[in-house]
C-alpha atoms as a PDB file:
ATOM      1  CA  UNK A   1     -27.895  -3.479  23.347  1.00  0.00           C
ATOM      2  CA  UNK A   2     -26.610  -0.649  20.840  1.00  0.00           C
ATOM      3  CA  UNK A   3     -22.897  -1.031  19.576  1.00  0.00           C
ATOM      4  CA  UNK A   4     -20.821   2.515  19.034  1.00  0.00           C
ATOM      5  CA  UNK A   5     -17.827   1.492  16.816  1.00  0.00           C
ATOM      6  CA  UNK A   6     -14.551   3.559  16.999  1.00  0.00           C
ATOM      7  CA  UNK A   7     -12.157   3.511  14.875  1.00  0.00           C
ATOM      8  CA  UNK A   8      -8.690   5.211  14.545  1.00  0.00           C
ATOM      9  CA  UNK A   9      -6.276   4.994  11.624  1.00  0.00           C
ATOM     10  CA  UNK A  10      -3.045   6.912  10.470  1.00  0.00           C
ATOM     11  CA  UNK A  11      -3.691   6.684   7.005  1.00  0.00           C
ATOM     12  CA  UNK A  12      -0.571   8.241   5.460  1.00  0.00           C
ATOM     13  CA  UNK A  13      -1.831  10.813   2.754  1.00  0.00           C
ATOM     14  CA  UNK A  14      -5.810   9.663   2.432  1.00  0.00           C
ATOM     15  CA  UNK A  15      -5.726  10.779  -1.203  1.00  0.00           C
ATOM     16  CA  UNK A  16      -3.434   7.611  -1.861  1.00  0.00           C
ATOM     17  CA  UNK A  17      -5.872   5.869   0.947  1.00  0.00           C
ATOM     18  CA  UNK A  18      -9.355   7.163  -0.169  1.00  0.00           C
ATOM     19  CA  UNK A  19     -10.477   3.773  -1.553  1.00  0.00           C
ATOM     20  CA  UNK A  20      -8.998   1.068   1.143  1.00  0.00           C
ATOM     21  CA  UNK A  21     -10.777   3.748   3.532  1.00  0.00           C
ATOM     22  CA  UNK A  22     -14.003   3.051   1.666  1.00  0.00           C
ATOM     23  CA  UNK A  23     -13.741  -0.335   1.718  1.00  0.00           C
ATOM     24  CA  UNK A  24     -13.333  -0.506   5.376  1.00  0.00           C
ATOM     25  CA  UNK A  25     -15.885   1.762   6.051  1.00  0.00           C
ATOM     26  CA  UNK A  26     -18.330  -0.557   3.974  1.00  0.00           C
ATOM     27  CA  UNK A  27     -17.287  -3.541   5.787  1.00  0.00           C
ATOM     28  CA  UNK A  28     -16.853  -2.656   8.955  1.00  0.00           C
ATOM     29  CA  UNK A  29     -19.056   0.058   9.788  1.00  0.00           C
ATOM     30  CA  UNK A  30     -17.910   2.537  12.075  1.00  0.00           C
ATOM     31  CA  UNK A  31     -19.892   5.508  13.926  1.00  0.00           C
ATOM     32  CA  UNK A  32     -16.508   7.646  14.458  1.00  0.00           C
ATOM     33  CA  UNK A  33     -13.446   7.710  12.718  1.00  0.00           C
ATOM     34  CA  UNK A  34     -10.745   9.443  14.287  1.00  0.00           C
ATOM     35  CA  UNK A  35      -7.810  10.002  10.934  1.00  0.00           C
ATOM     36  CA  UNK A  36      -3.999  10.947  11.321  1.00  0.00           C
ATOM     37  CA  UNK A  37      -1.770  12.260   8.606  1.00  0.00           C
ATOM     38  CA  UNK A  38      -4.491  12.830   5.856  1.00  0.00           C
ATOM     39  CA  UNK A  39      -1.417  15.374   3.899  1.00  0.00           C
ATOM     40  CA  UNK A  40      -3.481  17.664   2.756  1.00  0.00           C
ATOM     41  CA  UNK A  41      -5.586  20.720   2.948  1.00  0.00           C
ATOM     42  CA  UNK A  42      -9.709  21.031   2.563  1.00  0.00           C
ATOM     43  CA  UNK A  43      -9.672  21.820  -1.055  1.00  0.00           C
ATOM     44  CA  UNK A  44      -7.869  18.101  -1.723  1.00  0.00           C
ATOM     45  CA  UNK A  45      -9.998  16.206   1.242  1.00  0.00           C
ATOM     46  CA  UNK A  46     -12.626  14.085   0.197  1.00  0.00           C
ATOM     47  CA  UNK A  47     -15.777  15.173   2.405  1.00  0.00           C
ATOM     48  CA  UNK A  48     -18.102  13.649  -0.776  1.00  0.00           C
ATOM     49  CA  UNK A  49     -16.366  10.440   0.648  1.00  0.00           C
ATOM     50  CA  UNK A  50     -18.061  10.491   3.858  1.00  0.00           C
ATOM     51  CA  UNK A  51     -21.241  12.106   2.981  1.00  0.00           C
ATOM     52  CA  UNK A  52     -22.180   8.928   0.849  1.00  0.00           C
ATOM     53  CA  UNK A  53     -21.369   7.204   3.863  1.00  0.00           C
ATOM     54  CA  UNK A  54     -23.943   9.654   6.110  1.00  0.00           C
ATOM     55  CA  UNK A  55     -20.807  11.254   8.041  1.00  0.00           C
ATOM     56  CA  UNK A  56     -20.941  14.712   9.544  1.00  0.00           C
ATOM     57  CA  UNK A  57     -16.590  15.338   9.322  1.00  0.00           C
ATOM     58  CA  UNK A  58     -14.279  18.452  10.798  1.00  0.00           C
ATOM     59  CA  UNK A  59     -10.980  18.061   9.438  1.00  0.00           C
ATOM     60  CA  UNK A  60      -7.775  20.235  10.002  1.00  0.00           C
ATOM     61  CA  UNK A  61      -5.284  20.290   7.516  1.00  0.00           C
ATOM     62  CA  UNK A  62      -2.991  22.835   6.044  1.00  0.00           C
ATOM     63  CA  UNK A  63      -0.525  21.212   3.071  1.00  0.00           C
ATOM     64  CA  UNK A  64       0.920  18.225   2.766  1.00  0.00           C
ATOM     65  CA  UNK A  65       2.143  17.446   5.645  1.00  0.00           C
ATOM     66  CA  UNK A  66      -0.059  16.136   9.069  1.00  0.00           C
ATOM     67  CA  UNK A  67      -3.626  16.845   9.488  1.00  0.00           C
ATOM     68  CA  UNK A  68      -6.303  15.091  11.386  1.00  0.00           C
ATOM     69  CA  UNK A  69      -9.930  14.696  11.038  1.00  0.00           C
ATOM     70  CA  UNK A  70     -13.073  13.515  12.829  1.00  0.00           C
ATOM     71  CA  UNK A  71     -16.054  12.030  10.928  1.00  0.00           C
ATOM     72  CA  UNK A  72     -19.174  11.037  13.170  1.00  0.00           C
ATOM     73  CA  UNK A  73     -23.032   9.504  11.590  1.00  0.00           C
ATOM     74  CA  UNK A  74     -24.204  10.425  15.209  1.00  0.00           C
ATOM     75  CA  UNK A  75     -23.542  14.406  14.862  1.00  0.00           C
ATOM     76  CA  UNK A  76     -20.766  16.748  15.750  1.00  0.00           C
ATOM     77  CA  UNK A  77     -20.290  19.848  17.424  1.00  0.00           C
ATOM     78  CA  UNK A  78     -18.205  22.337  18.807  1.00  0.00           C
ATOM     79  CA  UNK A  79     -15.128  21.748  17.042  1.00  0.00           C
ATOM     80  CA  UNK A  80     -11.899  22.986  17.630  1.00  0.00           C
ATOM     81  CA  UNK A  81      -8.938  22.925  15.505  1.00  0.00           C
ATOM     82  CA  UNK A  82      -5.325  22.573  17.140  1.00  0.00           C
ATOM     83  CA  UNK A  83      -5.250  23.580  21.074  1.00  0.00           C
ATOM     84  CA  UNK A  84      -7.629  25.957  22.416  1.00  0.00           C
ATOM     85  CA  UNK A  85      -4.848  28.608  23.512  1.00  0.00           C
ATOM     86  CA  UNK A  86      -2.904  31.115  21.147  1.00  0.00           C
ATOM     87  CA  UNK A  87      -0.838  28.515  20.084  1.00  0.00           C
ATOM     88  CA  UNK A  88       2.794  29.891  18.310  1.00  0.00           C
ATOM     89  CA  UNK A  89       4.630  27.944  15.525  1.00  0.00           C
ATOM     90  CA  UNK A  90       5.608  24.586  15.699  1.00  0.00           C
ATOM     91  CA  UNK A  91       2.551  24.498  17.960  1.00  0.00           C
ATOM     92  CA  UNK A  92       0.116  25.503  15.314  1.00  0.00           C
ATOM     93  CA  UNK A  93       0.510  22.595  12.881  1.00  0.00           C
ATOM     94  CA  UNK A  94      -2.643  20.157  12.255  1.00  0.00           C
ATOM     95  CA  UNK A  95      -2.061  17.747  14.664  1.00  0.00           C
ATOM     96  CA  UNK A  96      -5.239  18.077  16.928  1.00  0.00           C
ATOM     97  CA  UNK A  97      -8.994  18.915  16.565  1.00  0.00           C
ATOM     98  CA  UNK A  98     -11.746  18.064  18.759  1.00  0.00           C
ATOM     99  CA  UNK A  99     -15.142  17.443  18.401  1.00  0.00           C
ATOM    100  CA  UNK A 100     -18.368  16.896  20.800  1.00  0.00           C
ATOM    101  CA  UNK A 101     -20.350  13.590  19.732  1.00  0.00           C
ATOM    102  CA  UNK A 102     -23.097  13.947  21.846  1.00  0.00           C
ATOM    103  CA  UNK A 103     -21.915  14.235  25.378  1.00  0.00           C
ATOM    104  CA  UNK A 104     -18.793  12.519  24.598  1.00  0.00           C
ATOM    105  CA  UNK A 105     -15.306  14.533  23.613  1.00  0.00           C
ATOM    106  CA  UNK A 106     -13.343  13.575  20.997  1.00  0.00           C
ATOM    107  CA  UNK A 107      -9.605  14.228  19.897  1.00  0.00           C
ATOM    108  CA  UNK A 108      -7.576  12.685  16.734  1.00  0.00           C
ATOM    109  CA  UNK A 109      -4.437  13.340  17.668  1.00  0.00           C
ATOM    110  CA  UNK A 110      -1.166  13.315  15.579  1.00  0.00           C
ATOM    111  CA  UNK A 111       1.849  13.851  17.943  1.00  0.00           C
ATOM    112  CA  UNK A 112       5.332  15.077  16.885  1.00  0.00           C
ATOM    113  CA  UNK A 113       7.848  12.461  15.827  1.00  0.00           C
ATOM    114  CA  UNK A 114      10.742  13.671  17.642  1.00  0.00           C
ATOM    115  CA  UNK A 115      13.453  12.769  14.765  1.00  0.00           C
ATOM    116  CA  UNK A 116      16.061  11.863  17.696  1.00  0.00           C
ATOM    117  CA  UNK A 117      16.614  12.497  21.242  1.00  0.00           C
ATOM    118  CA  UNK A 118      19.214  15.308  20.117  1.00  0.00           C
ATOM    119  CA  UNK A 119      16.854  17.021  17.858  1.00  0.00           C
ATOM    120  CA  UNK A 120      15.091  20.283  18.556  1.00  0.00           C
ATOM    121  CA  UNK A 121      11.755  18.660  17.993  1.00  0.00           C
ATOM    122  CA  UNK A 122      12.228  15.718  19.831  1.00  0.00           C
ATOM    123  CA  UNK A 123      11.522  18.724  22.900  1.00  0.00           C
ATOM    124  CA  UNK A 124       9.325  20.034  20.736  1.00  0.00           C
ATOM    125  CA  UNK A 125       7.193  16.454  21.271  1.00  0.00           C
ATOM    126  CA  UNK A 126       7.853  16.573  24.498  1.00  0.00           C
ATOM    127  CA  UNK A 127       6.286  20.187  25.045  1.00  0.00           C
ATOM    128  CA  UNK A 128       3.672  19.177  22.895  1.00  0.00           C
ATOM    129  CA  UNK A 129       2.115  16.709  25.078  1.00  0.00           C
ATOM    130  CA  UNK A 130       2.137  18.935  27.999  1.00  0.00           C
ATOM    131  CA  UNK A 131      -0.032  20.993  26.301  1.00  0.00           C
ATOM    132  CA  UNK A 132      -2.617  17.852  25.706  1.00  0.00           C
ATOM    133  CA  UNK A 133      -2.598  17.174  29.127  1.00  0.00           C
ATOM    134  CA  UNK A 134      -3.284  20.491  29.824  1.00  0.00           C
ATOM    135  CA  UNK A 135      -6.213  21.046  27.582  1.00  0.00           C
ATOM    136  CA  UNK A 136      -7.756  17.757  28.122  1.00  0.00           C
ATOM    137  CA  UNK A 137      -7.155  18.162  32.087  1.00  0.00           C
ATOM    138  CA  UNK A 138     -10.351  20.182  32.476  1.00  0.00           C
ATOM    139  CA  UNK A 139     -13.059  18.421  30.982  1.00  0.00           C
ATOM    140  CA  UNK A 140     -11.667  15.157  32.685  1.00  0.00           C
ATOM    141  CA  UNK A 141     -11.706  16.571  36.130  1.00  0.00           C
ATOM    142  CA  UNK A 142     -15.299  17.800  35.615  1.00  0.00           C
ATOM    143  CA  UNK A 143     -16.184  14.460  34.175  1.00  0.00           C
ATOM    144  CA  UNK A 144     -16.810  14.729  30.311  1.00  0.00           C
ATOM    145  CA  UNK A 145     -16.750  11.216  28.654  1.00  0.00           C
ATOM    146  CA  UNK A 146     -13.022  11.658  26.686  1.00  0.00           C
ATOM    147  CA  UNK A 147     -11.962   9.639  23.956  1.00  0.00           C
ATOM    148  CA  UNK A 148      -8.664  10.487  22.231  1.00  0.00           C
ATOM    149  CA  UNK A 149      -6.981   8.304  19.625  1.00  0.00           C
ATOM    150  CA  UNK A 150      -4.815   8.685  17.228  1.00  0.00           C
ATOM    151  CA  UNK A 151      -0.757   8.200  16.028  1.00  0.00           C
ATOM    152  CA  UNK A 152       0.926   9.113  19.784  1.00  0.00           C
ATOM    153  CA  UNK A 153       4.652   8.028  18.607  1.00  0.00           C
ATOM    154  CA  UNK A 154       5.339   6.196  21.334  1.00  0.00           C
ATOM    155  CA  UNK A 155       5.399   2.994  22.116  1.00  0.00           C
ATOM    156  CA  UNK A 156       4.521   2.832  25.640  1.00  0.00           C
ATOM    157  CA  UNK A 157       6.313  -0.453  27.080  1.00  0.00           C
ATOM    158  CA  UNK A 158       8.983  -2.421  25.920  1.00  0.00           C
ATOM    159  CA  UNK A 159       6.194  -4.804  25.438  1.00  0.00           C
ATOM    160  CA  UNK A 160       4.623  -2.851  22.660  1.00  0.00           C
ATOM    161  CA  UNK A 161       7.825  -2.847  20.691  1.00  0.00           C
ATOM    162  CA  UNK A 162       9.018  -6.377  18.738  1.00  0.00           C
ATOM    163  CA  UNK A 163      13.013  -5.990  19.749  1.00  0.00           C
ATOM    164  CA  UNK A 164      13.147  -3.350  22.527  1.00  0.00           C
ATOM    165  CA  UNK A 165      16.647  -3.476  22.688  1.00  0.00           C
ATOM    166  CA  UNK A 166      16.946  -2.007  18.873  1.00  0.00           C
ATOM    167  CA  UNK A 167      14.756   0.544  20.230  1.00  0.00           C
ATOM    168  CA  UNK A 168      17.297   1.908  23.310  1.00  0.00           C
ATOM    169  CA  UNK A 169      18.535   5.092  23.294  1.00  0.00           C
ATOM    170  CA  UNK A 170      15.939   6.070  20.307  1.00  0.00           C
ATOM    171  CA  UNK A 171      12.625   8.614  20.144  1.00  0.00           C
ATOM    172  CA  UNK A 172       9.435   6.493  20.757  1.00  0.00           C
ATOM    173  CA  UNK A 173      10.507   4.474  23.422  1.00  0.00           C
ATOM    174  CA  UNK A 174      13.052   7.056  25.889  1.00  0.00           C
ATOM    175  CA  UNK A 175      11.899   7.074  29.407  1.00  0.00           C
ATOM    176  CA  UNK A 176      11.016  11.134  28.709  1.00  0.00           C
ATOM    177  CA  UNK A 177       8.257  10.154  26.174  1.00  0.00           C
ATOM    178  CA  UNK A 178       6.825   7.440  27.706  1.00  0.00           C
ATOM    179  CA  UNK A 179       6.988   9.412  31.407  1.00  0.00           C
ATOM    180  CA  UNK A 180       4.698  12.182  29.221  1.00  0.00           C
ATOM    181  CA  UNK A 181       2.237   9.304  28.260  1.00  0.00           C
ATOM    182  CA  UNK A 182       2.071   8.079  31.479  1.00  0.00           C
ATOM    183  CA  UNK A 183       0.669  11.656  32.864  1.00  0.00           C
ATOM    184  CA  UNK A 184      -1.662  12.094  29.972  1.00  0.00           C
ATOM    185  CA  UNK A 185      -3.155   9.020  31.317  1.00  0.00           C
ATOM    186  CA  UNK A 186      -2.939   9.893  34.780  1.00  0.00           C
ATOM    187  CA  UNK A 187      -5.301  12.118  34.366  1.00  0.00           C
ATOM    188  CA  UNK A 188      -7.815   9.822  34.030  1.00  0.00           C
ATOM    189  CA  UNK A 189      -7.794   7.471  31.332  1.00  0.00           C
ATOM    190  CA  UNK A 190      -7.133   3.999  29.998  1.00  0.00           C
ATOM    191  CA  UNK A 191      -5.133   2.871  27.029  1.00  0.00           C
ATOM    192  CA  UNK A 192      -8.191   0.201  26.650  1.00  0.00           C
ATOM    193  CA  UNK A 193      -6.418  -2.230  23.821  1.00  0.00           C
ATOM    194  CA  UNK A 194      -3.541  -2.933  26.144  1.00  0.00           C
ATOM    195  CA  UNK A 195      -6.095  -3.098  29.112  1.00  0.00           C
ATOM    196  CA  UNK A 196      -8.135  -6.331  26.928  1.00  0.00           C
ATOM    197  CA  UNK A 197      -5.116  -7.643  25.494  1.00  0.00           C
ATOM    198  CA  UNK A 198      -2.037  -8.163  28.079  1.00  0.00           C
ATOM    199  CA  UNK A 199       0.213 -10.211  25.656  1.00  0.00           C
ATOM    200  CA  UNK A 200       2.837  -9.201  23.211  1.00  0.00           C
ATOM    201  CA  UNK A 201       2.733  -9.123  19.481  1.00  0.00           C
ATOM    202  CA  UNK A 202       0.031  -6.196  19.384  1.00  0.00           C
ATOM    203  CA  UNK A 203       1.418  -3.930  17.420  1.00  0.00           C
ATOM    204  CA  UNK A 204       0.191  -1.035  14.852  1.00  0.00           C
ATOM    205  CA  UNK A 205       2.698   0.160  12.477  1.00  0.00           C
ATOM    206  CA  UNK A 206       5.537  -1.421  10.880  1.00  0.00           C
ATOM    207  CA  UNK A 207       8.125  -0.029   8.759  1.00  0.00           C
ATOM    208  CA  UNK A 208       7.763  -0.716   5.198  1.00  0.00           C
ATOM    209  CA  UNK A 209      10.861  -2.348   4.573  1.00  0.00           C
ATOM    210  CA  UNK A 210      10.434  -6.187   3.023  1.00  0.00           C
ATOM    211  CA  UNK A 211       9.998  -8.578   5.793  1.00  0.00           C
ATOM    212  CA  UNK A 212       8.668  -5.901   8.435  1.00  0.00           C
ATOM    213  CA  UNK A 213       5.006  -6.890   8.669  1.00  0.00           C
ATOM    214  CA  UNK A 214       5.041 -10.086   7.326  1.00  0.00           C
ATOM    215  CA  UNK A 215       7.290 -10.933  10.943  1.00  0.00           C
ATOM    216  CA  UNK A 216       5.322  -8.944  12.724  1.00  0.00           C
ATOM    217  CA  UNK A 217       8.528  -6.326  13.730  1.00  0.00           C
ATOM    218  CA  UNK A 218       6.162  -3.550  14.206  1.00  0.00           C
ATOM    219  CA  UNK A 219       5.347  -1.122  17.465  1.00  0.00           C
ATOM    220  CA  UNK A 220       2.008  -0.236  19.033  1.00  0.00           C
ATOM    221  CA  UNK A 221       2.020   3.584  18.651  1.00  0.00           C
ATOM    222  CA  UNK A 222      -1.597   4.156  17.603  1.00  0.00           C
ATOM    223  CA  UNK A 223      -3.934   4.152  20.411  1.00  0.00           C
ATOM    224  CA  UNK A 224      -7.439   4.864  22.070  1.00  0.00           C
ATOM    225  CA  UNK A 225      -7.304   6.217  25.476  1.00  0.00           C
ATOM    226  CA  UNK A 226     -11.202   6.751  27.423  1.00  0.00           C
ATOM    227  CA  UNK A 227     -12.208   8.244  30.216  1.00  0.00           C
ATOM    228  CA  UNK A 228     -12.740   5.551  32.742  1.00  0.00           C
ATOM    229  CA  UNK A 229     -16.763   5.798  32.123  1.00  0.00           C
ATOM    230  CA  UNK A 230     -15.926   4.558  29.143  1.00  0.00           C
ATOM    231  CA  UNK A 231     -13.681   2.580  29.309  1.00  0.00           C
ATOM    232  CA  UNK A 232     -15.663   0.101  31.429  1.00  0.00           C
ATOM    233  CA  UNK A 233     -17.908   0.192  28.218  1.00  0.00           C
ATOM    234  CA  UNK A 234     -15.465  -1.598  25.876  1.00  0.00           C
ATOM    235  CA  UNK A 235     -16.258  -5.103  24.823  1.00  0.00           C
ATOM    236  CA  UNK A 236     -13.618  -5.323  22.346  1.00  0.00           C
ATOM    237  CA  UNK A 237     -10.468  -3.881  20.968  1.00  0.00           C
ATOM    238  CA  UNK A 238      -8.736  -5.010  17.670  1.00  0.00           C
ATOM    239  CA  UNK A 239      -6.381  -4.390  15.258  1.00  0.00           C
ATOM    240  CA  UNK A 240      -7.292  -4.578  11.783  1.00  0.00           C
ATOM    241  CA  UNK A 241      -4.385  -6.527   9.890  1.00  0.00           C
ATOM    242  CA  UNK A 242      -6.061  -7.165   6.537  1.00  0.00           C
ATOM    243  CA  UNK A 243      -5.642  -3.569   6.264  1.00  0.00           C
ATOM    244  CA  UNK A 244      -1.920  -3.363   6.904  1.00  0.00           C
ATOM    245  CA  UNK A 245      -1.636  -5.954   4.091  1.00  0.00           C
ATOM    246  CA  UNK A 246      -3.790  -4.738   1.699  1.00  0.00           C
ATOM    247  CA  UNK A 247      -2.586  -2.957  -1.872  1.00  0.00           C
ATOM    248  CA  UNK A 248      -0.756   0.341  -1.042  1.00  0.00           C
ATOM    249  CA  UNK A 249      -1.836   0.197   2.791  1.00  0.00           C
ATOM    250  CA  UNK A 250      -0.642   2.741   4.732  1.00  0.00           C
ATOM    251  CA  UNK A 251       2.266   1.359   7.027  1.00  0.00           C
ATOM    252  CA  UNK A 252      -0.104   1.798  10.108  1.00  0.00           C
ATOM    253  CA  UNK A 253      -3.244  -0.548  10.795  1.00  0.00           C
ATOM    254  CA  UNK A 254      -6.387   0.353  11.731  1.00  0.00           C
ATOM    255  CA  UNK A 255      -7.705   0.198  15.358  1.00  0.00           C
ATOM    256  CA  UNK A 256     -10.640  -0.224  16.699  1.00  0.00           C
ATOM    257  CA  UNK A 257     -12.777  -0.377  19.805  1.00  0.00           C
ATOM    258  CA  UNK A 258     -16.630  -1.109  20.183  1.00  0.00           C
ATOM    259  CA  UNK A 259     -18.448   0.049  23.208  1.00  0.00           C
ATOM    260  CA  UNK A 260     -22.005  -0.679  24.782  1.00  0.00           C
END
């Protein structure tokens, strides 16, 4: 039986990252890596990085700020940067390519904070991932194996946060955010960690503040959601913690689902 590793990490600038990134890529070997928040344009991104690692990689950056990327050692094609429309500012930022592995669909994803419930982009998040659903809604309807992963911002039950009520009244967890997560995956998908692992304690980023991770006060904001053909593939999800305490980690971990 042939193993496909995933794996999905925000990584928080990956030219302070580049070398924990290598590390994990020699250790655990994935086939796709799905990257949030690289910070930087394609002059400062290290494709040498992932050719000595036999990765084909589309990334979309612009300065220091977002970007995602997609790096594959089983091919990839027709990739799109951002959403497919004519997309007008704030909608234009690096927060979204896509990339065919084979017959499969891939997004990394990086969705809008939303600052506060008060702030313009806080609707600007919320308008943001009605525009996923709508440009994901096709291919799922005509049943293209989907994968997207990535840094969604919101945690999407008081389960997946480690004191919800610090949380009320606060982006990440308002109903509004979590009601827009909820659709995305009505569409037909499966947030497949929380489908293996029912429990609390899974979470994937924790503020850097002293105390934070070693506690385990974090929230589960990174995640992989799969088609349902997939998804009945999985035969295991995990977090990668070592990474979250590892020399200048990024304050997100690692995730990571293998399929059949």
């Amino acid at each position: 039986m042939t193993t496909v590793r995933l794996m999905s990490w925000n990584v928080n600038s990956i030219r302070s990252r580049h070398e924990g990134l290598e590390r994990w890529i020699e250790t655990h070997a994935p086939d796709v890596i799905l990257l949030q928040e690289t910070r930087c344009d394609d002059v400062r991104f290290p494709f040498e990085l992932f050719a000595r690692h036999g990765f084909d990689v589309a990334h979309h950056g612009r300065d220091h700020r977002n970007g995602v990327a997609i790096a594959s050692r089983i091919g990839l094609a027709d990739v799109h940067q951002g959403f497919e429309d004519d997309a007008p500012a704030p909608f234009d930022e690096p927060r979204l390519v896509s990339a065919s592995v084979g017959e499969w669909r891939f997004h990394s994803i990086y969705v809008p904070n939303g600052r506060t419930l008060t702030d313009p982009h806080y609707e600007f998040k919320l308008d943001w991932f009605a525009r996923l659903r709508r440009q994901i809604a096709g291919d799922l309807r005509a049943g293209v194996p989907t994968v997207i992963g990535g840094d969604f911002n919101v945690a999407p039950a008081d389960l997946d946060i480690y004191d919800p009520s610090r949380w009320r009244g606060q982006t990440h967890a308002s109903p509004p955010e979590r009601a827009a997560l909820s659709a995305l995956l009505d569409e037909g998908l499966l947030d497949v960690m929380r489908d293996r692992e029912s429990g609390g304690g899974l979470y994937t980023w924790w503020n850097y503040r002293p105390g934070q991770f070693s506690r385990n006060r974090g929230l589960r904001i990174d995640l992989f959601l799969l088609s349902e053909d997939l998804a009945g593939r999985v035969t295991r999800s995990w977090v990668d913690l070592d990474a979250r305490g590892d020399t200048r980690p990024s304050d997100h971990a690692p995730i990571v689902v293998d399929l059949n």
